[in-house]
N, C-alpha and C. Protein backbone atom coordinates (compact mmCIF):
# COMPACT_ATOMS: atom_id res chain seq x y z
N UNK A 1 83.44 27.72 161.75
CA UNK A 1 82.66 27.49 160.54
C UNK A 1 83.59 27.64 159.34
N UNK A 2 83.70 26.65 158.31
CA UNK A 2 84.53 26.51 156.95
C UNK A 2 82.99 27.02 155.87
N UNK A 3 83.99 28.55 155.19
CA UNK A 3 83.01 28.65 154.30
C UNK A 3 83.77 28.80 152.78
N UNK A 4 82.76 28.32 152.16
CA UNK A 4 83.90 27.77 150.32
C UNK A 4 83.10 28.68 149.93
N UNK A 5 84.56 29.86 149.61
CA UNK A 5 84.03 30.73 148.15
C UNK A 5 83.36 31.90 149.16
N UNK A 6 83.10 31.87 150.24
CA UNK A 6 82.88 33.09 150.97
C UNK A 6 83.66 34.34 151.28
N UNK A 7 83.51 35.36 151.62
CA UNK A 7 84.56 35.83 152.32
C UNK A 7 83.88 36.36 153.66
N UNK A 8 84.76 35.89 154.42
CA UNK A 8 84.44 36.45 155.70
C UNK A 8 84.61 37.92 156.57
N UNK A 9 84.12 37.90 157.36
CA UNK A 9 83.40 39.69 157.53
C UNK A 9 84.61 39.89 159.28
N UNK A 10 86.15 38.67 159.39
CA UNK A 10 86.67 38.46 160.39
C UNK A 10 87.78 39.78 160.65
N UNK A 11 87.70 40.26 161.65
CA UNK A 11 89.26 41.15 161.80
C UNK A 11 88.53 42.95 161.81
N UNK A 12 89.64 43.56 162.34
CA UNK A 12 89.22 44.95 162.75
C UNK A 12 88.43 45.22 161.10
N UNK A 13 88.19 46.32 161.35
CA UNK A 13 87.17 46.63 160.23
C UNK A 13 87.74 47.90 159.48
N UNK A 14 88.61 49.01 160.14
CA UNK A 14 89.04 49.50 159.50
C UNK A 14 90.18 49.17 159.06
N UNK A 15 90.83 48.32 159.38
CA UNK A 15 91.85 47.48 158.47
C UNK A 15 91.52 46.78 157.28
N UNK A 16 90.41 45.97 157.18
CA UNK A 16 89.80 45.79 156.02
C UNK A 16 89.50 46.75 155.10
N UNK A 17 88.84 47.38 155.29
CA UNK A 17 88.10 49.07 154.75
C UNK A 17 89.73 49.49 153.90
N UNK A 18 90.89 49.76 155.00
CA UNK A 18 92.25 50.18 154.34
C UNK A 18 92.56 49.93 153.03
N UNK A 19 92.57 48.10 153.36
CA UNK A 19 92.76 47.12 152.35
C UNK A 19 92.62 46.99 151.34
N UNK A 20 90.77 47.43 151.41
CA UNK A 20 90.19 47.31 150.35
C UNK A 20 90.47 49.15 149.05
N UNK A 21 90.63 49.65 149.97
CA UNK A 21 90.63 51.30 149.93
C UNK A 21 91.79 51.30 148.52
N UNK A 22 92.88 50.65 149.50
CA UNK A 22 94.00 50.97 148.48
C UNK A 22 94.46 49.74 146.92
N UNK A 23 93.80 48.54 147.67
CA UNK A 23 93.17 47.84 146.01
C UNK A 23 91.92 48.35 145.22
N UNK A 24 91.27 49.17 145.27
CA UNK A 24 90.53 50.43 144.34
C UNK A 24 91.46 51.12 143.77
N UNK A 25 92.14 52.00 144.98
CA UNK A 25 93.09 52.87 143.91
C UNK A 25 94.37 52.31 143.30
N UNK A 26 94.33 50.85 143.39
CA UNK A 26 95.74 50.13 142.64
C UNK A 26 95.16 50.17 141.23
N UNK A 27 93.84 49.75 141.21
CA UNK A 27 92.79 48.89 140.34
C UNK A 27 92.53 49.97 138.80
N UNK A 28 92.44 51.40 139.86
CA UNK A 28 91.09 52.43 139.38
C UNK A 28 91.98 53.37 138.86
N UNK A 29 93.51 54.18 139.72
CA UNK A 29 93.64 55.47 139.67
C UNK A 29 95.22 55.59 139.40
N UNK A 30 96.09 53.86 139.85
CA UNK A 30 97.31 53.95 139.64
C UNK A 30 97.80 53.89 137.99
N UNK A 31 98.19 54.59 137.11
CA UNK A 31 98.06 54.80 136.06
C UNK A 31 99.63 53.56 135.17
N UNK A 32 100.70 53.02 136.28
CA UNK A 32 101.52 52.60 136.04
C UNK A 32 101.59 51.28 136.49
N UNK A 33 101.54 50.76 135.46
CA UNK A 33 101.05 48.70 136.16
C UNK A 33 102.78 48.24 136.66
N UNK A 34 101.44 47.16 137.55
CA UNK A 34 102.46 46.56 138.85
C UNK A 34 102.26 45.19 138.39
N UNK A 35 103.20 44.10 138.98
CA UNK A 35 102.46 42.59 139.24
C UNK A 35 101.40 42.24 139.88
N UNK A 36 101.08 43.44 141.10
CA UNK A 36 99.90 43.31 141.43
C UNK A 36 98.87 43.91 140.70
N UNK A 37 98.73 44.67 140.61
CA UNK A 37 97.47 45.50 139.29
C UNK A 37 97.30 44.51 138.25
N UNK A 38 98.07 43.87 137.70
CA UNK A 38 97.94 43.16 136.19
C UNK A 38 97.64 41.27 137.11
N UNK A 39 97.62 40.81 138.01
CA UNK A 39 96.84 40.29 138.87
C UNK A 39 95.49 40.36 139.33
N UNK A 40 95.36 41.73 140.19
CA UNK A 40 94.08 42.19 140.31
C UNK A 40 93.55 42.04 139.12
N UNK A 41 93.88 42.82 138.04
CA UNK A 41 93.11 43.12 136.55
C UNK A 41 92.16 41.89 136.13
N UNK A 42 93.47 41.05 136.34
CA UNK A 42 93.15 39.52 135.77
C UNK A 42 91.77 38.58 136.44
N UNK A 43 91.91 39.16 137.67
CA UNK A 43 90.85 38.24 138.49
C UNK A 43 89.81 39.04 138.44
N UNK A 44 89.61 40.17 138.57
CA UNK A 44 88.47 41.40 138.18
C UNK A 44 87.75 41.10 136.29
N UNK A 45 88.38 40.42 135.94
CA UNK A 45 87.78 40.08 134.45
C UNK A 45 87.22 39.15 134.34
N UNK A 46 87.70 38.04 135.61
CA UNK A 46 87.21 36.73 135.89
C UNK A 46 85.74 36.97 136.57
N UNK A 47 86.39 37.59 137.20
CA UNK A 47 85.23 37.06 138.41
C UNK A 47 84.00 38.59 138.75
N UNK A 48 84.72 39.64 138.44
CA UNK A 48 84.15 40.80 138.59
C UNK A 48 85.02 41.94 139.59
N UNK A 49 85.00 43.55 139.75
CA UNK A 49 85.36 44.11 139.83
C UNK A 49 85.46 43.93 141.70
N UNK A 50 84.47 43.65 142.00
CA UNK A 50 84.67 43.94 143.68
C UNK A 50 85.36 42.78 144.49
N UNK A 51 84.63 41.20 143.57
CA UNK A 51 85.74 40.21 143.75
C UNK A 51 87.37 40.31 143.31
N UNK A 52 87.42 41.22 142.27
CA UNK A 52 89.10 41.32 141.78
C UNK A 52 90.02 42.50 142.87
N UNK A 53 89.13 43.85 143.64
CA UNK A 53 89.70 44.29 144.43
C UNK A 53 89.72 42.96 145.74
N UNK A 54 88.58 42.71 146.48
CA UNK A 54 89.09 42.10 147.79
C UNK A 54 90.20 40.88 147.67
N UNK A 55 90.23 40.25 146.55
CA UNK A 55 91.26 39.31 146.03
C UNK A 55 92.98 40.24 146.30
N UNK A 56 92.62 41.43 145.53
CA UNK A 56 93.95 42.04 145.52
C UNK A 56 94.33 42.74 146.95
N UNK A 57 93.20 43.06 147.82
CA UNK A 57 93.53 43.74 149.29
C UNK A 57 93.38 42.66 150.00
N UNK A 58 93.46 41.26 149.80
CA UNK A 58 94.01 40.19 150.68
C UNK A 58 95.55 39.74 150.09
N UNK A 59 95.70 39.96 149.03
CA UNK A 59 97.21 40.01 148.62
C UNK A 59 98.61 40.65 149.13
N UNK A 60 97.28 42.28 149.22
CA UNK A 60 98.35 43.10 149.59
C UNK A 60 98.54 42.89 150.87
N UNK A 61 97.54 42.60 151.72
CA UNK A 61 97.77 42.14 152.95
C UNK A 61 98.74 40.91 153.66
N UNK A 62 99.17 40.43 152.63
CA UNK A 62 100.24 39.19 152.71
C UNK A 62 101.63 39.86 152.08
N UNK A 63 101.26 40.18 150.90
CA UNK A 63 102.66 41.02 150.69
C UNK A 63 103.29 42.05 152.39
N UNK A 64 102.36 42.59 152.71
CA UNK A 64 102.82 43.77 153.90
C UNK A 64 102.78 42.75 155.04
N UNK A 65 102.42 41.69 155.59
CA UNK A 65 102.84 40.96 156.60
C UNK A 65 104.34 40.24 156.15
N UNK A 66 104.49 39.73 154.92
CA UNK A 66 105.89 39.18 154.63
C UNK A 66 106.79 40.43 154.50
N UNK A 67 106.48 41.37 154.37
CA UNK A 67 107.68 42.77 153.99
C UNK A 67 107.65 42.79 155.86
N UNK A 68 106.84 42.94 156.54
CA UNK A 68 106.98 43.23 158.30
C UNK A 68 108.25 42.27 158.51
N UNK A 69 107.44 40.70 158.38
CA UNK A 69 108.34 39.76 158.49
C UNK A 69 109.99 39.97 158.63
N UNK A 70 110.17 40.03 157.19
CA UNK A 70 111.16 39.77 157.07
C UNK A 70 112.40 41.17 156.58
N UNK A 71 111.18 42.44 157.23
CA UNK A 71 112.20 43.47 157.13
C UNK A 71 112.52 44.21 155.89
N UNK A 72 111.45 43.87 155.01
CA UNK A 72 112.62 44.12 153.41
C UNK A 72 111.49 45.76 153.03
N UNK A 73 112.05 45.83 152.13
CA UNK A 73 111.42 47.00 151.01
C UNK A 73 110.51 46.56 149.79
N UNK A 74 109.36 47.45 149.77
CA UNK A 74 108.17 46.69 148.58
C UNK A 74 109.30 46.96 147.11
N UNK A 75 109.64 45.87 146.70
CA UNK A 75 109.99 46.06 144.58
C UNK A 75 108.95 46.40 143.97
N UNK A 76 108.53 47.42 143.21
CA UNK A 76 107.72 47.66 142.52
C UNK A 76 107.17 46.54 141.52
N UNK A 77 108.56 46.61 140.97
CA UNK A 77 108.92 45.79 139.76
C UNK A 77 109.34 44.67 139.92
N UNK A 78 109.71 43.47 138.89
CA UNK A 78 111.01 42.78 139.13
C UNK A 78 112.08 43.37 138.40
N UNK A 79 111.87 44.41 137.22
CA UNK A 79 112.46 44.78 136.74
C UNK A 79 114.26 46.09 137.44
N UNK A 80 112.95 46.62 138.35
CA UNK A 80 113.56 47.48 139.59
C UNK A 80 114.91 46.69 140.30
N UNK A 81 114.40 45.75 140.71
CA UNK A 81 115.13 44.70 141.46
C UNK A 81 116.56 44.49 140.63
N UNK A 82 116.67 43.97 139.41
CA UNK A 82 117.24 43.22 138.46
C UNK A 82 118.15 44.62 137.96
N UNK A 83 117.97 45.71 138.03
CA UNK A 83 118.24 46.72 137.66
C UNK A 83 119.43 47.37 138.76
N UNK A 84 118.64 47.33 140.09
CA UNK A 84 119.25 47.45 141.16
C UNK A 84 120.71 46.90 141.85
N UNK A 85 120.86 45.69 140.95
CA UNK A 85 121.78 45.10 141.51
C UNK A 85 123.12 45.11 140.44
């Protein structure tokens, strides 16, 4: 089934729950903005607060499968990065 604009209820459940857990406290409690937070922020103004977390804990969930991937370390920043080298 193709659903537009849904989100689906697919995949372990406390992995979701995680997901969502730690885009709250990116959203709510991290006091030092990220590219992701000022992302989240952005779509949470759009669309509303619970659509702007699961937006951002499907993000983060791609960010942490490409960091598995390909082995690397989360940049906070780009600034970090640029600094780093």
């Amino acid at each position: 089934m193709d659903r537009v604009g849904a989100i689906s209820k697919v995949g372990d459940t406390a992995t979701r729950v995680a997901l969502f857990e730690a885009a709250h406290v990116l959203m709510t409690r991290v006091v030092k903005w990220s590219a992701l937070k000022a992302w989240g922020v952005r779509i949470a103004q759009r669309r509303g607060a619970k659509r702007g977390k699961v937006a951002l804990a499907r993000k983060i969930a791609i960010v942490l499968h490409r960091m598995w991937i390909s082995e690397t370390d989360f940049r906070y920043s780009s600034q970090q990065a640029t600094t780093a080298i």
